[in-house]
C-alpha atoms as a PDB file:
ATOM      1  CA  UNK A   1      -8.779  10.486  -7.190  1.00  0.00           C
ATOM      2  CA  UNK A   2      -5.341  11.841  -7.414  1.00  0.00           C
ATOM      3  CA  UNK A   3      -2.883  10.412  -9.631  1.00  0.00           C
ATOM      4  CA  UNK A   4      -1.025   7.564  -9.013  1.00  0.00           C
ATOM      5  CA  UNK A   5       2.019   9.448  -9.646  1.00  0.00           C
ATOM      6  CA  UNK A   6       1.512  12.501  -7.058  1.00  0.00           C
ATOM      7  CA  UNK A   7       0.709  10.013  -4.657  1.00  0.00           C
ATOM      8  CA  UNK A   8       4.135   7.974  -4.883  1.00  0.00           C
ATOM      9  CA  UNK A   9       6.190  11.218  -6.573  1.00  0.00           C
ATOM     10  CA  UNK A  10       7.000  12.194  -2.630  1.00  0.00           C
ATOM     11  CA  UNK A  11      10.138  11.860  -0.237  1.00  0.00           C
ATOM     12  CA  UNK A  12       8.424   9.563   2.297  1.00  0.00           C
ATOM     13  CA  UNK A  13       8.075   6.399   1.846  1.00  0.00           C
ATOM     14  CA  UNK A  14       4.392   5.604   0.630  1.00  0.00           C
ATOM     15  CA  UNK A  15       2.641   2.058   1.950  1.00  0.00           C
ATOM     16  CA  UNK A  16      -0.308   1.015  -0.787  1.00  0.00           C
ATOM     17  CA  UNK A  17      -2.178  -2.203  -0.178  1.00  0.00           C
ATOM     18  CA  UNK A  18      -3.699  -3.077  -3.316  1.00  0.00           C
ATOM     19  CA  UNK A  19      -6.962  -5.182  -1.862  1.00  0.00           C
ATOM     20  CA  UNK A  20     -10.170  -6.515  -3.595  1.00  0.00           C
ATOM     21  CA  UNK A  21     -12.706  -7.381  -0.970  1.00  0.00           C
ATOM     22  CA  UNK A  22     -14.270 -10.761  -2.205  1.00  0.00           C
ATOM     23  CA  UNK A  23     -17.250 -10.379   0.936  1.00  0.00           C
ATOM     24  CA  UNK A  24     -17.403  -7.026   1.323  1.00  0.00           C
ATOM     25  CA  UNK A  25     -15.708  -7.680   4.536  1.00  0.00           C
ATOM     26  CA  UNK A  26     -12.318  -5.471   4.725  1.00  0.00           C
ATOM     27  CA  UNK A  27     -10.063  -7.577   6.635  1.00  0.00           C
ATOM     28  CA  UNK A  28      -6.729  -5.553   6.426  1.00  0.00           C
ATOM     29  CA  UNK A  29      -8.175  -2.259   7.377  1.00  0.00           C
ATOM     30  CA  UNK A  30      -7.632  -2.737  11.086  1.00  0.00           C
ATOM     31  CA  UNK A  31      -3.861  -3.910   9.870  1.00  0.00           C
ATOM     32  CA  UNK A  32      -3.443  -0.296   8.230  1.00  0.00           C
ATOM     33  CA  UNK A  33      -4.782   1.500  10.719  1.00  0.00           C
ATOM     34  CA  UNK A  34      -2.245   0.140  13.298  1.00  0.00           C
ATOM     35  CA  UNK A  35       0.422   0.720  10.618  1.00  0.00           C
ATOM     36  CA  UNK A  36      -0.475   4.290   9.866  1.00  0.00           C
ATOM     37  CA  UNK A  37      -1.066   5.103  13.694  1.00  0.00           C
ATOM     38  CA  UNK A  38       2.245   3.819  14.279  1.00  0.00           C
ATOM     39  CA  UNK A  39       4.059   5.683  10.914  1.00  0.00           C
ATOM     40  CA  UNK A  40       2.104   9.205  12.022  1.00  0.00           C
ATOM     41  CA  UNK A  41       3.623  11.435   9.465  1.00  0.00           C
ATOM     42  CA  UNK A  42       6.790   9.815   8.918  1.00  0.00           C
ATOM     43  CA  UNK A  43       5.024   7.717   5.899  1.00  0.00           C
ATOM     44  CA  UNK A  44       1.725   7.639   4.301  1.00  0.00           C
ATOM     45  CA  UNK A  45      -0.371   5.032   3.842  1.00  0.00           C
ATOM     46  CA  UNK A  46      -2.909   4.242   1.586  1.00  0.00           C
ATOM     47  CA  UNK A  47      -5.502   1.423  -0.049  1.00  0.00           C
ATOM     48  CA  UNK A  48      -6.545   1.207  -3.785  1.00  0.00           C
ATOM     49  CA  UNK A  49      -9.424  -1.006  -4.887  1.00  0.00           C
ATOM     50  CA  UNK A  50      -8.382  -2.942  -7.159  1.00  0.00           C
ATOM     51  CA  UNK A  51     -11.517  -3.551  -8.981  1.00  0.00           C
ATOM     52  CA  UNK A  52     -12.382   0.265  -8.764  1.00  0.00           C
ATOM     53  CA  UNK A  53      -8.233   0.884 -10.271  1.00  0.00           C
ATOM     54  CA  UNK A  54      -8.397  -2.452 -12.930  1.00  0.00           C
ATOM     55  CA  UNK A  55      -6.109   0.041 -15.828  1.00  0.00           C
ATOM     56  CA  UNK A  56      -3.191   0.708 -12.547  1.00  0.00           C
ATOM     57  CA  UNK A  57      -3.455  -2.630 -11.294  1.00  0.00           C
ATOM     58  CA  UNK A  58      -2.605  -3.951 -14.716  1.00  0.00           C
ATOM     59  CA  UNK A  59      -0.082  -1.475 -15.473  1.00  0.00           C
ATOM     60  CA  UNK A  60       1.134  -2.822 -12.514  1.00  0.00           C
ATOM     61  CA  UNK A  61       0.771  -6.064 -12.721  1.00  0.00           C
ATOM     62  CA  UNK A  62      -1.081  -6.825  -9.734  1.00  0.00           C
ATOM     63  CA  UNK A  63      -2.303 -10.506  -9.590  1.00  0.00           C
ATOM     64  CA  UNK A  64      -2.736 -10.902  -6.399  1.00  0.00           C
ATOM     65  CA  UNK A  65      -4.863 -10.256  -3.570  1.00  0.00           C
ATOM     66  CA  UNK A  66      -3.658  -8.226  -1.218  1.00  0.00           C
ATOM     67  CA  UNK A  67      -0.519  -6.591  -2.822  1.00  0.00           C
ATOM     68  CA  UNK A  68       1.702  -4.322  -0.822  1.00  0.00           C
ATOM     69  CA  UNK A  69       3.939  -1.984  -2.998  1.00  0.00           C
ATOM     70  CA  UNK A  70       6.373   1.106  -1.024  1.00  0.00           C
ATOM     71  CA  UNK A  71       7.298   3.368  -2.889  1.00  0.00           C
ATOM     72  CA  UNK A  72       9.453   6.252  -2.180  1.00  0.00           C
ATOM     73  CA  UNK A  73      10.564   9.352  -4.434  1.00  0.00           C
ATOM     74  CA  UNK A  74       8.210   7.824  -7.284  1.00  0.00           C
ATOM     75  CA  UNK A  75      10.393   4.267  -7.349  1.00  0.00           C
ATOM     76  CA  UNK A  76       9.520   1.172  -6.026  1.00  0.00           C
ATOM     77  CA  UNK A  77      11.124   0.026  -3.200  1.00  0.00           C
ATOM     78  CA  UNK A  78       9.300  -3.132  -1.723  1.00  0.00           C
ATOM     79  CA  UNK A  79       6.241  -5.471  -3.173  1.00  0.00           C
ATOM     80  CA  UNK A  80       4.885  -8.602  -1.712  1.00  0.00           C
ATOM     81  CA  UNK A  81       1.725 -10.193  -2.614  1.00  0.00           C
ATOM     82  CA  UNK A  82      -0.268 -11.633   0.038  1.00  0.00           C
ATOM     83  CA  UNK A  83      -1.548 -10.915   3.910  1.00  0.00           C
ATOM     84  CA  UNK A  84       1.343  -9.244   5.603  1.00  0.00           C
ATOM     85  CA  UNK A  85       1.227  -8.531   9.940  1.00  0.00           C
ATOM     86  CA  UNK A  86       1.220  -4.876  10.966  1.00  0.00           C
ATOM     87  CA  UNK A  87       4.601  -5.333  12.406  1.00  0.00           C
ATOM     88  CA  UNK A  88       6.276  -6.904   9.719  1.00  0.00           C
ATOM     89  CA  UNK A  89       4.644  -3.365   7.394  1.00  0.00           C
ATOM     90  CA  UNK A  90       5.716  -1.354  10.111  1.00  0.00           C
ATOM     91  CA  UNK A  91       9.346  -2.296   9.872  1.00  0.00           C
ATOM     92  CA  UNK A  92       9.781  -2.849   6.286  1.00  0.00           C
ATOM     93  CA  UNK A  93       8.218   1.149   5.523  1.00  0.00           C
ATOM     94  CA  UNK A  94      10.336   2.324   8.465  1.00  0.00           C
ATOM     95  CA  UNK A  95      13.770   1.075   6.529  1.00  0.00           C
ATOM     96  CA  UNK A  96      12.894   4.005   4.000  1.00  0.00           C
ATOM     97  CA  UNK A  97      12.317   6.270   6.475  1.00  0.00           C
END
């Protein structure tokens, strides 16, 4: 995987959803694909198990499940834990647009 760093080290804004599927159902896929369809290239948007990423999610502190972090030029600009509408994603990532 590329580094966490080169992923948010980039001048658009960067949507990560920090998830842990408890069923092995992915219920905020469908929610990130509307996001990113609606973003195109303007923004990238990406998932990170957090099981599979347990060293980043602690660095980042990441209690919570989901948590959605933008970042843009390698600083964070928005986080809120918990399920978020595709809507409400779209228009917070498009303010750092």
């Amino acid at each position: 995987m590329t580094k966490f760093g080169e992923i948010i080290n980039i001048s658009k804004p960067v949507l990560i959803d920090f998830y842990f599927d408890w069923d092995d159902t992915d219920n905020s896929l469908d929610t990130l694909r509307d996001v990113a369809a609606a973003l195109g290239d303007k923004a990238k948007v990406i998932k990170i198990d957090i099981k599979k990423n347990e060293v980043l999610a602690e660095a980042l502190r990441v209690k919570g499940n989901p948590t959605f972090m933008i970042y843009k030029n390698g600083e964070m600009k928005w986080r809120k834990t918990g399920e978020q509408d595709a809507n409400t994603l779209i228009g917070l990532v498009k303010q750092f647009v």
